[in-house]
N, C-alpha and C. Protein backbone atom coordinates (compact mmCIF):
# COMPACT_ATOMS: atom_id res chain seq x y z
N UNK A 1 23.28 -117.18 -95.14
CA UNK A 1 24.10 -117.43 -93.97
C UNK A 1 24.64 -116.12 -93.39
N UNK A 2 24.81 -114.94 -94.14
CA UNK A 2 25.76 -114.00 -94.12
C UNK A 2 24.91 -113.10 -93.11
N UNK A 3 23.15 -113.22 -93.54
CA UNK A 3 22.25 -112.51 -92.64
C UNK A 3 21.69 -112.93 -91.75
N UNK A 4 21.94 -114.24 -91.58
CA UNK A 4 21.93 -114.69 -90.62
C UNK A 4 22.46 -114.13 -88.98
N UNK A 5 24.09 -114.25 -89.47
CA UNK A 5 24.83 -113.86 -88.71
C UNK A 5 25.47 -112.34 -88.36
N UNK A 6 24.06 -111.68 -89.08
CA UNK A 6 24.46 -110.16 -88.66
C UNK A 6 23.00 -110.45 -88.25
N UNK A 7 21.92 -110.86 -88.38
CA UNK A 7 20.52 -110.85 -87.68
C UNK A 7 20.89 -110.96 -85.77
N UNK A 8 22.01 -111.80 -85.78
CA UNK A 8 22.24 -112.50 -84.40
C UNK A 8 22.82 -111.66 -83.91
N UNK A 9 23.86 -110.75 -84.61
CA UNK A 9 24.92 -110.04 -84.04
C UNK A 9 24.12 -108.50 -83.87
N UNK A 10 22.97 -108.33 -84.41
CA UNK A 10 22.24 -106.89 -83.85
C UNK A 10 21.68 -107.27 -82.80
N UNK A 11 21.17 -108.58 -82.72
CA UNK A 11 20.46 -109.41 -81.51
C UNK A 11 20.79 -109.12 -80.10
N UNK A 12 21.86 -109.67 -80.55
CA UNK A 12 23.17 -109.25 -79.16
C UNK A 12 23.25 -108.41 -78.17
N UNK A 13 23.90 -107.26 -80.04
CA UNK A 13 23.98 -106.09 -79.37
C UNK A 13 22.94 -105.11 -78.70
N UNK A 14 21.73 -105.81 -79.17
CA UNK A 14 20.60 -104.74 -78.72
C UNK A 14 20.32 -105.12 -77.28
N UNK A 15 20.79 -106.67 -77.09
CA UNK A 15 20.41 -107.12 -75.53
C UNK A 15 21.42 -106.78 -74.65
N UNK A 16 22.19 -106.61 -75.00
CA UNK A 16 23.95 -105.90 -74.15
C UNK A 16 23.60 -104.72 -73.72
N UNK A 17 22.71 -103.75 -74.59
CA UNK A 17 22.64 -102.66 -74.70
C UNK A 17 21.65 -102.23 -73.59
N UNK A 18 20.56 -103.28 -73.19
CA UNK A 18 19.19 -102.64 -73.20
C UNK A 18 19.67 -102.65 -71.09
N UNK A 19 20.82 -102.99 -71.04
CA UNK A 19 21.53 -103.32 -69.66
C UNK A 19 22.22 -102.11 -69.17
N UNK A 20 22.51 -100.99 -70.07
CA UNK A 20 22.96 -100.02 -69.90
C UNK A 20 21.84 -99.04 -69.10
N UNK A 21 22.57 -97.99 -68.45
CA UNK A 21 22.15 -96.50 -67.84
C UNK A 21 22.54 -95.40 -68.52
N UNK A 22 20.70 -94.66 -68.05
CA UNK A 22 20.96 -93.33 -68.76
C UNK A 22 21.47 -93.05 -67.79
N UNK A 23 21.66 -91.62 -68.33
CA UNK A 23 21.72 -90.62 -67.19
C UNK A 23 20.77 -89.81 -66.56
N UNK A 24 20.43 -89.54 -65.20
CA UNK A 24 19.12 -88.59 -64.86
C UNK A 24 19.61 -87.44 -64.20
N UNK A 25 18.60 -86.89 -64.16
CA UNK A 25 18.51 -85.15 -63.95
C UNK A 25 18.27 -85.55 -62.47
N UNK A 26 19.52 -84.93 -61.16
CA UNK A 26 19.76 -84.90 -60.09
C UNK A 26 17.86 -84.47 -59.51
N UNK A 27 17.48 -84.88 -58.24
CA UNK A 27 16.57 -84.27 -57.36
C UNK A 27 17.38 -84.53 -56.30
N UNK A 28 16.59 -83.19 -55.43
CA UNK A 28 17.11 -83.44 -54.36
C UNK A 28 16.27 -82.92 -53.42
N UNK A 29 16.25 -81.93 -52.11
CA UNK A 29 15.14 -81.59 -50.98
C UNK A 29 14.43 -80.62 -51.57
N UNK A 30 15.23 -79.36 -52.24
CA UNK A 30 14.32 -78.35 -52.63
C UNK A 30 13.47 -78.52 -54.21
N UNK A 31 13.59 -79.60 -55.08
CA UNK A 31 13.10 -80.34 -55.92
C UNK A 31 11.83 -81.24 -54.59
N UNK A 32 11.77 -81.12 -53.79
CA UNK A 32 10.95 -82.38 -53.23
C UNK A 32 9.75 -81.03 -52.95
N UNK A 33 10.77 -79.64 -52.44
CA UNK A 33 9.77 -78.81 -51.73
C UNK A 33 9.35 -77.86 -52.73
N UNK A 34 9.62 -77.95 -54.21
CA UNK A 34 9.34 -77.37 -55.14
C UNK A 34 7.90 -77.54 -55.71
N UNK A 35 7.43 -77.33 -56.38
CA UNK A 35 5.97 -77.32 -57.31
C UNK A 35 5.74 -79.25 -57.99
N UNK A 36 4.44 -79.62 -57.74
CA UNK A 36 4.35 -81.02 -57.91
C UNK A 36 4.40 -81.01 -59.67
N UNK A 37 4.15 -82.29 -59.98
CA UNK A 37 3.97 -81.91 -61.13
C UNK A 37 2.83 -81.79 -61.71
N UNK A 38 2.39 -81.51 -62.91
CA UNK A 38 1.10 -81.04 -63.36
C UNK A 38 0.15 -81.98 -63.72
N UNK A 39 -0.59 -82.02 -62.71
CA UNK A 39 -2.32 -82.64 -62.24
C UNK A 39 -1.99 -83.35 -61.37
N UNK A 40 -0.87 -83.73 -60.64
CA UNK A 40 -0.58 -84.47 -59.94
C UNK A 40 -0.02 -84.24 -58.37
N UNK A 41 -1.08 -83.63 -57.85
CA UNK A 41 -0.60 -82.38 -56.71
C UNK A 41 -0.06 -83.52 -55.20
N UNK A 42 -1.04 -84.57 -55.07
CA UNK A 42 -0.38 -85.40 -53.98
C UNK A 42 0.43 -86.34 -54.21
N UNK A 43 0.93 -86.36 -55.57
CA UNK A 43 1.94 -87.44 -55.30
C UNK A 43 3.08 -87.57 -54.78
N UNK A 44 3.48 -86.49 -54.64
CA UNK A 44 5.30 -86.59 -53.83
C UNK A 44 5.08 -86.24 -52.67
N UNK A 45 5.62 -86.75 -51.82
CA UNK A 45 5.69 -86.93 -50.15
C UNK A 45 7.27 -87.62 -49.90
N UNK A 46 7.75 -87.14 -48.56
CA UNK A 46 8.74 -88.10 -48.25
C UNK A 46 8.20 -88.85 -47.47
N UNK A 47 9.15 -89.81 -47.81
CA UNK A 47 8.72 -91.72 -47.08
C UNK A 47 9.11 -91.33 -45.31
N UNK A 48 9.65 -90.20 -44.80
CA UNK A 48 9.97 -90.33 -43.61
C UNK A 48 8.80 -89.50 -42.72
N UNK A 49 8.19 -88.90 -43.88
CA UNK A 49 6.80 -88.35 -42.73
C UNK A 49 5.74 -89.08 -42.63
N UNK A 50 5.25 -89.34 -41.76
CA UNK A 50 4.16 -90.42 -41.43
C UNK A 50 2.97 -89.69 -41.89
N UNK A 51 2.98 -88.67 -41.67
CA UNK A 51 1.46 -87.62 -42.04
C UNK A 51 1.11 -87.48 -43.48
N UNK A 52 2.24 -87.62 -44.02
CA UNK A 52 2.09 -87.63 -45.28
C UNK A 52 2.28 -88.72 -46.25
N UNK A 53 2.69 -90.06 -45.93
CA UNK A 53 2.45 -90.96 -46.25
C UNK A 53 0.65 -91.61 -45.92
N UNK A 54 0.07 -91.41 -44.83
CA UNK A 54 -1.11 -91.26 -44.73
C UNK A 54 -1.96 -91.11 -45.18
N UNK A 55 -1.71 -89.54 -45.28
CA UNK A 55 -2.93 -88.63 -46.35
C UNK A 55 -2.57 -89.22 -47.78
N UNK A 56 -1.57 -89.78 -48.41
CA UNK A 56 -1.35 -90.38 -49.59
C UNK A 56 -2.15 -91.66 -49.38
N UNK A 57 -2.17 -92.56 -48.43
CA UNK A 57 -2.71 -93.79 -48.45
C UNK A 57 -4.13 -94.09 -48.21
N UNK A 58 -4.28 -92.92 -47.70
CA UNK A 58 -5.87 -92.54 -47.26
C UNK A 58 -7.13 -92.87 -48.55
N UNK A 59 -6.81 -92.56 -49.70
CA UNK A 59 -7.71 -92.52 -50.61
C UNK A 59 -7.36 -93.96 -51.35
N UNK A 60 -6.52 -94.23 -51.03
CA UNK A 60 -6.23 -95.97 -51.82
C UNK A 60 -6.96 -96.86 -50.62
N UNK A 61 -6.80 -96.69 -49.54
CA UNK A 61 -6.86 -97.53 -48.34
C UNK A 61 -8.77 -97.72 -48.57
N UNK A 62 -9.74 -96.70 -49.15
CA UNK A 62 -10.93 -96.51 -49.03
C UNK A 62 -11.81 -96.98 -50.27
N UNK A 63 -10.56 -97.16 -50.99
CA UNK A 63 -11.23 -97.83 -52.31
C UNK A 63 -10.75 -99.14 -52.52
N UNK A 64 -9.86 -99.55 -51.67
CA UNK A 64 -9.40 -101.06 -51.51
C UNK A 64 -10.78 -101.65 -50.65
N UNK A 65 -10.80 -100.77 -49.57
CA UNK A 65 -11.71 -101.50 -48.99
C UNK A 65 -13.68 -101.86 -49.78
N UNK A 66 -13.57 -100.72 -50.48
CA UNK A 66 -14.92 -100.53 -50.94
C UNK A 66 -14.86 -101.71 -52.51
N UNK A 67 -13.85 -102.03 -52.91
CA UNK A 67 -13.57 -102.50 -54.26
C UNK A 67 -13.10 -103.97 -53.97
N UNK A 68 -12.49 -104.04 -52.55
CA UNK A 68 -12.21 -105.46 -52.30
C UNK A 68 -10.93 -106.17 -53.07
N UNK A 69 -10.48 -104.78 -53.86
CA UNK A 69 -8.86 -105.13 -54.60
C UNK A 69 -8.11 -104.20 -54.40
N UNK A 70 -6.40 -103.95 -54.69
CA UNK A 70 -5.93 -103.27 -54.26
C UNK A 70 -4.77 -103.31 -55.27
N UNK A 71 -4.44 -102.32 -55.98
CA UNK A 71 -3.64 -102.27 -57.34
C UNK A 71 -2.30 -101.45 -56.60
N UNK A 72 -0.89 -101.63 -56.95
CA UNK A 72 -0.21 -101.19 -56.62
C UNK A 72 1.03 -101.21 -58.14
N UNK A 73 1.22 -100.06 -58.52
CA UNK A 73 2.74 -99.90 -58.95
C UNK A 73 3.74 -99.26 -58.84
N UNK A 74 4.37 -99.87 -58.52
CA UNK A 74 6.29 -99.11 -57.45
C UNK A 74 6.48 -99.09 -58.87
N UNK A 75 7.51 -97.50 -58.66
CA UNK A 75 8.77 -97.23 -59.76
C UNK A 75 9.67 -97.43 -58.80
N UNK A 76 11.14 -97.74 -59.34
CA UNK A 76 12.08 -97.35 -58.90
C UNK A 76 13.31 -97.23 -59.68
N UNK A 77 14.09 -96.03 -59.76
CA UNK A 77 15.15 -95.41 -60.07
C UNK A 77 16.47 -96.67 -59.89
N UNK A 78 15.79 -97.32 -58.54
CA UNK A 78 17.13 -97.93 -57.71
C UNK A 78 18.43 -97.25 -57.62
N UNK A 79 19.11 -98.33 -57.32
CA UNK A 79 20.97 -97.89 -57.25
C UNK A 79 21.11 -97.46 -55.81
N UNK A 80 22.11 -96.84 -55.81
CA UNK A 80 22.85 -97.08 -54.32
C UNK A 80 21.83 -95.92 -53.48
N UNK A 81 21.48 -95.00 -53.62
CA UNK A 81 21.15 -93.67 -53.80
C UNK A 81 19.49 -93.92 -53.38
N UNK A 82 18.85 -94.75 -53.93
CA UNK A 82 17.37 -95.10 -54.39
C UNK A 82 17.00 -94.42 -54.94
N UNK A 83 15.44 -94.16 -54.94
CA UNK A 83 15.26 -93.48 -56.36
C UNK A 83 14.48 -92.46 -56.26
């Protein structure tokens, strides 16, 4: 009974827990205009340039069409801020 009720009570706490925030390492414009990261030269663009949301969509847009599927996964940071 005794492990029972510490089985439940790590239970808990691990689900209370898993609700919490880290903390992250600030970005900001000159992080945007800084060096991409490594192998990954087109992935950062801001969402407010059209030219460059483009040339990002350009190579998905050509294999959606040729593949007839279209895979997408959003991160997001969220919060007030976005991410």
């Amino acid at each position: 009974m005794r492990s029972s009720r510490l089985l439940i009570l790590l239970c808990l706490a691990s689900a209370l827990t898993a609700f919490g925030s880290l903390s992250r390492d600030t970005f900001d414009a000159s992080d945007l205009a800084g060096p991409p990261p490594q192998g990954l030269a087109d992935i950062r663009f801001n969402a407010t340039d059209s030219d460059a949301a483009i040339r990002f969509a350009a190579p998905a847009r050509g294999r959606a069409l040729k593949q007839r599927t279209f895979d997408v996964l959003a991160l997001s940071g969220g919060g007030s801020n976005g991410a």
